[in-house]
Protein backbone atom coordinates (compact mmCIF):
# COMPACT_ATOMS: atom_id res chain seq x y z
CA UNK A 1 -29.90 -91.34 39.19
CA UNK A 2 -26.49 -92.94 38.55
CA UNK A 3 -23.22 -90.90 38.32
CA UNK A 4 -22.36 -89.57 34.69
CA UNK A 5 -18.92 -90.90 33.34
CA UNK A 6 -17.09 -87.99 32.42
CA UNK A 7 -16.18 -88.41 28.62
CA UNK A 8 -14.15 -86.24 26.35
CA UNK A 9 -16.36 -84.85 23.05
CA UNK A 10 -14.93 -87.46 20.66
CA UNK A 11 -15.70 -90.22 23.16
CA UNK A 12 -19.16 -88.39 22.58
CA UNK A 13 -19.02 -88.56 19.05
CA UNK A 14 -18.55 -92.51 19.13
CA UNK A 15 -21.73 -93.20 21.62
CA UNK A 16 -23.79 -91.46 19.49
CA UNK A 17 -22.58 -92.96 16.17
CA UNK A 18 -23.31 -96.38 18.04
CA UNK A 19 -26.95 -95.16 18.93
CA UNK A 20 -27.19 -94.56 14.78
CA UNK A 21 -26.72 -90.06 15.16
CA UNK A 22 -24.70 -88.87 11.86
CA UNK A 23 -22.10 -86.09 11.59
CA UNK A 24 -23.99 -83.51 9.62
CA UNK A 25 -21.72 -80.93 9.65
CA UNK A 26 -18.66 -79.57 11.73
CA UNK A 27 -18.47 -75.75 12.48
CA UNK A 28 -15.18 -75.09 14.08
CA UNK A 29 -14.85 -77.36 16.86
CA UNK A 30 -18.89 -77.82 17.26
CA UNK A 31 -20.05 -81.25 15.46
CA UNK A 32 -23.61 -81.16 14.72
CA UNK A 33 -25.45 -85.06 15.16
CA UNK A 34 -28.84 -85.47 13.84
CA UNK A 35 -30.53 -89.00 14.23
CA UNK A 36 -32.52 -90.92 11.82
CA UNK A 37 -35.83 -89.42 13.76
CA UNK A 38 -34.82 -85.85 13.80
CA UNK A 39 -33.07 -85.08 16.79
CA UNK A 40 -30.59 -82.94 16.51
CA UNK A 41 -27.14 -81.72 19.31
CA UNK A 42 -24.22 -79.91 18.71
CA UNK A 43 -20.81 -81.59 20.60
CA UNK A 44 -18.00 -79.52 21.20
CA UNK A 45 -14.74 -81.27 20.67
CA UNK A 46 -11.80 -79.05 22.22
CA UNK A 47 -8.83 -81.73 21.74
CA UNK A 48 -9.10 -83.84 24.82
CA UNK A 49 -11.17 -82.16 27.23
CA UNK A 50 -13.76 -83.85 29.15
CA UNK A 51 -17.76 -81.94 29.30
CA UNK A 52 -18.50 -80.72 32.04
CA UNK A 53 -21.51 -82.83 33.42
CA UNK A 54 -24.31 -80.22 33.11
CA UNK A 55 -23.63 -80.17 29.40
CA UNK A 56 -23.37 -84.09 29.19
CA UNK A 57 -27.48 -83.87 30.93
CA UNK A 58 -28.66 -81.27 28.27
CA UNK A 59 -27.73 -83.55 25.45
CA UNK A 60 -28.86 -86.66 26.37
CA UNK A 61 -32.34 -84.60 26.97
């Protein structure tokens, strides 16, 4: 398997709007996605900080 980037949680937020996920509501700094087919994921967005890569695997699952 290729190397991850490592992205921040906006950069997140972008990739997924481009793969057609929708902001469904923000808790705090936790933005929860849901896609057109029902999956749902929760990104944290703490200012600038990148996800660690373990976190980055369990959402794209």
């Amino acid at each position: 398997m290729p190397k991850l980037p490592i992205l921040s949680g906006k950069e997140w937020i972008k990739f997924l709007e481009w793969l057609g996920f929708v902001v469904v509501r923000v808790n705090g700094s936790h933005h929860r996605m849901k896609s057109k087919d029902g999956r749902v994921t929760t990104i944290p967005v703490h200012g600038n900080e990148d996800l660690p890569v373990r976190l980055m695997r369990k959402i794209i699952r």
